[in-house]
Protein backbone atom coordinates (compact mmCIF):
# COMPACT_ATOMS: atom_id res chain seq x y z
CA UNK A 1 94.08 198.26 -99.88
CA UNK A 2 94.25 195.26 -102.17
CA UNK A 3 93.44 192.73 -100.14
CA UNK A 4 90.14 194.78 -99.11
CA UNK A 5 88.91 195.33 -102.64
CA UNK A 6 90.19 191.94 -103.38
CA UNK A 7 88.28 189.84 -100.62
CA UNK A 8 84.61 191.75 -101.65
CA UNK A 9 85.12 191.41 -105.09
CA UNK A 10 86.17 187.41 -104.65
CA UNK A 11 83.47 186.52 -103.03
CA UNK A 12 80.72 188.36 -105.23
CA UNK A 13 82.26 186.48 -107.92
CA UNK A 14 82.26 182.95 -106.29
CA UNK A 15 78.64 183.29 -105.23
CA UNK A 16 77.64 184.25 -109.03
CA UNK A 17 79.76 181.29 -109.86
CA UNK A 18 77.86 179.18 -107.36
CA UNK A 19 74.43 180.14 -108.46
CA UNK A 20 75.20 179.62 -111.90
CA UNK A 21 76.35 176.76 -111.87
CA UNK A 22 73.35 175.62 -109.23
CA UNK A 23 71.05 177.25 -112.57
CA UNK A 24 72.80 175.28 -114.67
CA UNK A 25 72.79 172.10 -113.18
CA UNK A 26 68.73 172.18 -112.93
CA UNK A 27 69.01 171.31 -116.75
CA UNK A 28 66.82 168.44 -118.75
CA UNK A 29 70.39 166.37 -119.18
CA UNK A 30 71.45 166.45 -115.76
CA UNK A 31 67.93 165.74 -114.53
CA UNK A 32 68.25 163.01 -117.17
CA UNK A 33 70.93 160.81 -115.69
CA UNK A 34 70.16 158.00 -113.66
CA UNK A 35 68.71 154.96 -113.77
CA UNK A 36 65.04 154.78 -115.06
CA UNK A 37 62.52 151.54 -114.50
CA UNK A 38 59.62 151.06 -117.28
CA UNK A 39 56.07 151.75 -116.32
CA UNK A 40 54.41 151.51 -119.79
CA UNK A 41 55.62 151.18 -123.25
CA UNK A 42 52.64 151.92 -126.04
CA UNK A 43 51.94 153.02 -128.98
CA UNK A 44 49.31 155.59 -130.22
CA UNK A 45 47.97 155.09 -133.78
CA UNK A 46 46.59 158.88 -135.70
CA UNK A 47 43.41 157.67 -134.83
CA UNK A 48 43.91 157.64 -130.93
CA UNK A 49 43.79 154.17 -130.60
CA UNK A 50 46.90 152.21 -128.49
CA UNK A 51 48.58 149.34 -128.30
CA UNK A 52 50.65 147.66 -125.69
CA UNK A 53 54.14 147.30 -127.76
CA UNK A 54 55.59 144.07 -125.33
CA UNK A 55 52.49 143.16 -124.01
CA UNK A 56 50.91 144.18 -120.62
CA UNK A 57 53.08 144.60 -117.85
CA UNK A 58 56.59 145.08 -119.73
CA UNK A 59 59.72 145.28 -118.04
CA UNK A 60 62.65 147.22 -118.26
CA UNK A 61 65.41 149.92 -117.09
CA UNK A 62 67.14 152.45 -118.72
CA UNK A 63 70.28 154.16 -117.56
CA UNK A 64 71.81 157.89 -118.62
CA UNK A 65 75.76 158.02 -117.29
CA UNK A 66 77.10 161.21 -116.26
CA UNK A 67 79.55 160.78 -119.39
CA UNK A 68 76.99 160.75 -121.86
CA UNK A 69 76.26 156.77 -122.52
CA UNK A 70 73.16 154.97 -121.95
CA UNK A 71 71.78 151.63 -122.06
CA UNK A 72 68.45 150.21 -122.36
CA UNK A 73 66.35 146.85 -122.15
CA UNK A 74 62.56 146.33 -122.41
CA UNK A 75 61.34 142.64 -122.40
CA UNK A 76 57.97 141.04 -122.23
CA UNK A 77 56.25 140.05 -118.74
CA UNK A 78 55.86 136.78 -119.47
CA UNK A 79 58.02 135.59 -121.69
CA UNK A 80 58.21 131.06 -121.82
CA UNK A 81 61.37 129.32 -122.35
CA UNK A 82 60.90 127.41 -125.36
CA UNK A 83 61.86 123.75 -125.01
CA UNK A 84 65.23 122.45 -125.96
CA UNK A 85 66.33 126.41 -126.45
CA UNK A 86 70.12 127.61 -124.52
CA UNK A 87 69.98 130.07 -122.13
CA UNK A 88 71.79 132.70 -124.69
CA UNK A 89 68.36 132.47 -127.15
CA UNK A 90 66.02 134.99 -127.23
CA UNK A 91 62.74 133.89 -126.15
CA UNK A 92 59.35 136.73 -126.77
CA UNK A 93 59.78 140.15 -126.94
CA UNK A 94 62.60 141.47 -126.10
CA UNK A 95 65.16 144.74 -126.74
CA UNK A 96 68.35 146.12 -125.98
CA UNK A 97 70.60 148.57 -127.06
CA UNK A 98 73.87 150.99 -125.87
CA UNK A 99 75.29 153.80 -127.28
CA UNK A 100 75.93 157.76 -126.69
CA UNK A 101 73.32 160.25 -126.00
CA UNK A 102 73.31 163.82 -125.79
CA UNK A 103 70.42 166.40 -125.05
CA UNK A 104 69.01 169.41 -126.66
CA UNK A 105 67.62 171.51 -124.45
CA UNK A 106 65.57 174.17 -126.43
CA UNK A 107 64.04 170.86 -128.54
CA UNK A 108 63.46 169.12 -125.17
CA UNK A 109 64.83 166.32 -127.46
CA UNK A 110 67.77 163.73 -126.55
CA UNK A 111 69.17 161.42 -129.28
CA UNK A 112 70.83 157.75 -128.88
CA UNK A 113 73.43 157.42 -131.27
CA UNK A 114 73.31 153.57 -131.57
CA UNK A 115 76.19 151.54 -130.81
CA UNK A 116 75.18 147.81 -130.58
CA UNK A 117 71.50 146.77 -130.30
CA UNK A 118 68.95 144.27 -130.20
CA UNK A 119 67.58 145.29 -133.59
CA UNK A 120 70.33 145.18 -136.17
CA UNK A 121 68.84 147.87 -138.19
CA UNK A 122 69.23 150.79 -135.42
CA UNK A 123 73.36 150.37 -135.08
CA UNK A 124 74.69 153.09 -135.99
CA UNK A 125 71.38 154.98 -136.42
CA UNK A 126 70.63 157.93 -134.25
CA UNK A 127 67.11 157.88 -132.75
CA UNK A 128 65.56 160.77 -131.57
CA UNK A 129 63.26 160.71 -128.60
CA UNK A 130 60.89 164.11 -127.19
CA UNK A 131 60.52 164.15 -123.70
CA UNK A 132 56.70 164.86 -123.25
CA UNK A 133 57.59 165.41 -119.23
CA UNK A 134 60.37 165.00 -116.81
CA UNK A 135 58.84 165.56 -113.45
CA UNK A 136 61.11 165.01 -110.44
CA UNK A 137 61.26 160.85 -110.47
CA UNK A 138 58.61 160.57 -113.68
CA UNK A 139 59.73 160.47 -117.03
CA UNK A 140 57.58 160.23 -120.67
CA UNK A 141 59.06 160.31 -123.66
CA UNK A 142 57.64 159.66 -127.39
CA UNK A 143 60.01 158.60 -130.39
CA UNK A 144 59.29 159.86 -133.95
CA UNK A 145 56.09 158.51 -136.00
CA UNK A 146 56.51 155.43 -137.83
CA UNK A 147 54.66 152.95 -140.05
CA UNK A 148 53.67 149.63 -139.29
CA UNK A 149 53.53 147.09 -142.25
CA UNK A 150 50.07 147.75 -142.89
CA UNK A 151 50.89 151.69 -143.31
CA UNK A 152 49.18 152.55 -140.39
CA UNK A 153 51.14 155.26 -138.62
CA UNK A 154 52.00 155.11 -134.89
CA UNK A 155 53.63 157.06 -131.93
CA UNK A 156 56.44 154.91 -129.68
CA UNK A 157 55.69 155.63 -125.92
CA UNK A 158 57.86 155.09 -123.11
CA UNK A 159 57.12 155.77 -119.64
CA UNK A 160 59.51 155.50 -116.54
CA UNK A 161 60.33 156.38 -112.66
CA UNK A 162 63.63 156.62 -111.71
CA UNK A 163 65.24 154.21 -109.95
CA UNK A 164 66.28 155.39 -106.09
C-alpha cells in the first residue's frame, strides 16, 4: 500500500519540482550570464541629444559568470599607438573593470560591485545599471544620470548581443 501512494505522490512532486525550477530559471540573472559583445555605447543628454561615448564603432565584451562575477572592456575603434609608447600604455579610449554582480529582479536592476578597474574612482564603488530590454541574444542597459563638467546631465547607454 505504501509503495502505491508513495510512487503517485513522488512523482507529482518531482514534476512540480521540475517546472519550478524550469520557472525559475527563465529569470533576468540567469538570462544574464554569458558573454555579451558591444553594439553601441552613447549617451543621451535631458535634451535628447546623444553622443557617441568612445567614438563610432566602439568595441567591447562583457561577461556575467554563473558565480556571480563579471568583467568588462570597451575601447575605441581606432585607437593609434603613440610613438615611442610600451605595449602596457594606454593609448585612446579605453575601459575595464571586474568585480561581483548580482540582480534584482523586481527593479530589473543589476549592480557591479567594483573590484579593480580602469577608472580608479569606481573600485570599490557599486554601480547600478537598468536593463531597458533583455530580448533573447539583445541586451540594453542605461546606468544612472550623471553630470558632465559643464553640468550638463547625461544618460550612459550600453547596447550588446550575446556572444554564441
Amino acid at each position: 500500500m505504501f509503495m502505491r501512494t508513495f510512487i503517485p505522490a513522488a512523482t507529482v512532486a518531482l514534476a512540480v519540482c521540475g517546472a519550478g525550477a524550469a520557472f525559475a530559471a527563465d529569470t533576468l540573472g540567469t538570462r544574464l550570464v554569458g558573454a555579451w559583445k558591444v553594439v553601441s555605447v552613447y549617451d543621451e543628454f535631458t535634451d535628447g541629444s546623444r553622443r557617441d561615448t568612445w567614438g563610432p564603432g566602439a568595441q567591447g565584451l562583457v561577461v556575467f559568470t554563473p558565480g556571480g562575477q563579471f568583467s568588462a572592456i570597451i575601447v575605441g575603434r581606432d585607437r593609434q599607438p603613440k610613438p615611442g609608447s610600451v605595449p602596457s600604455e594606454p593609448v585612446g579610449p579605453a575601459l575595464a573593470y571586474s568585480g561581483a554582480y548580482s540582480v534584482d529582479e523586481q527593479a530589473r536592476t543589476f549592480a557591479n560591485t567594483v573590484w579593480q578597474s580602469t577608472f580608479p574612482q569606481w573600485q570599490g564603488q557599486t554601480l547600478v545599471r537598468t536593463i531597458e530590454q533583455l530580448d533573447g541574444d539583445h541586451l540594453k542597459v542605461r546606468s544612472a544620470p550623471i553630470a558632465d563638467p559643464s553640468g550638463r546631465q547625461f544618460v550612459p547607454h550600453l547596447e550588446l548581443d550575446r556572444v554564441k
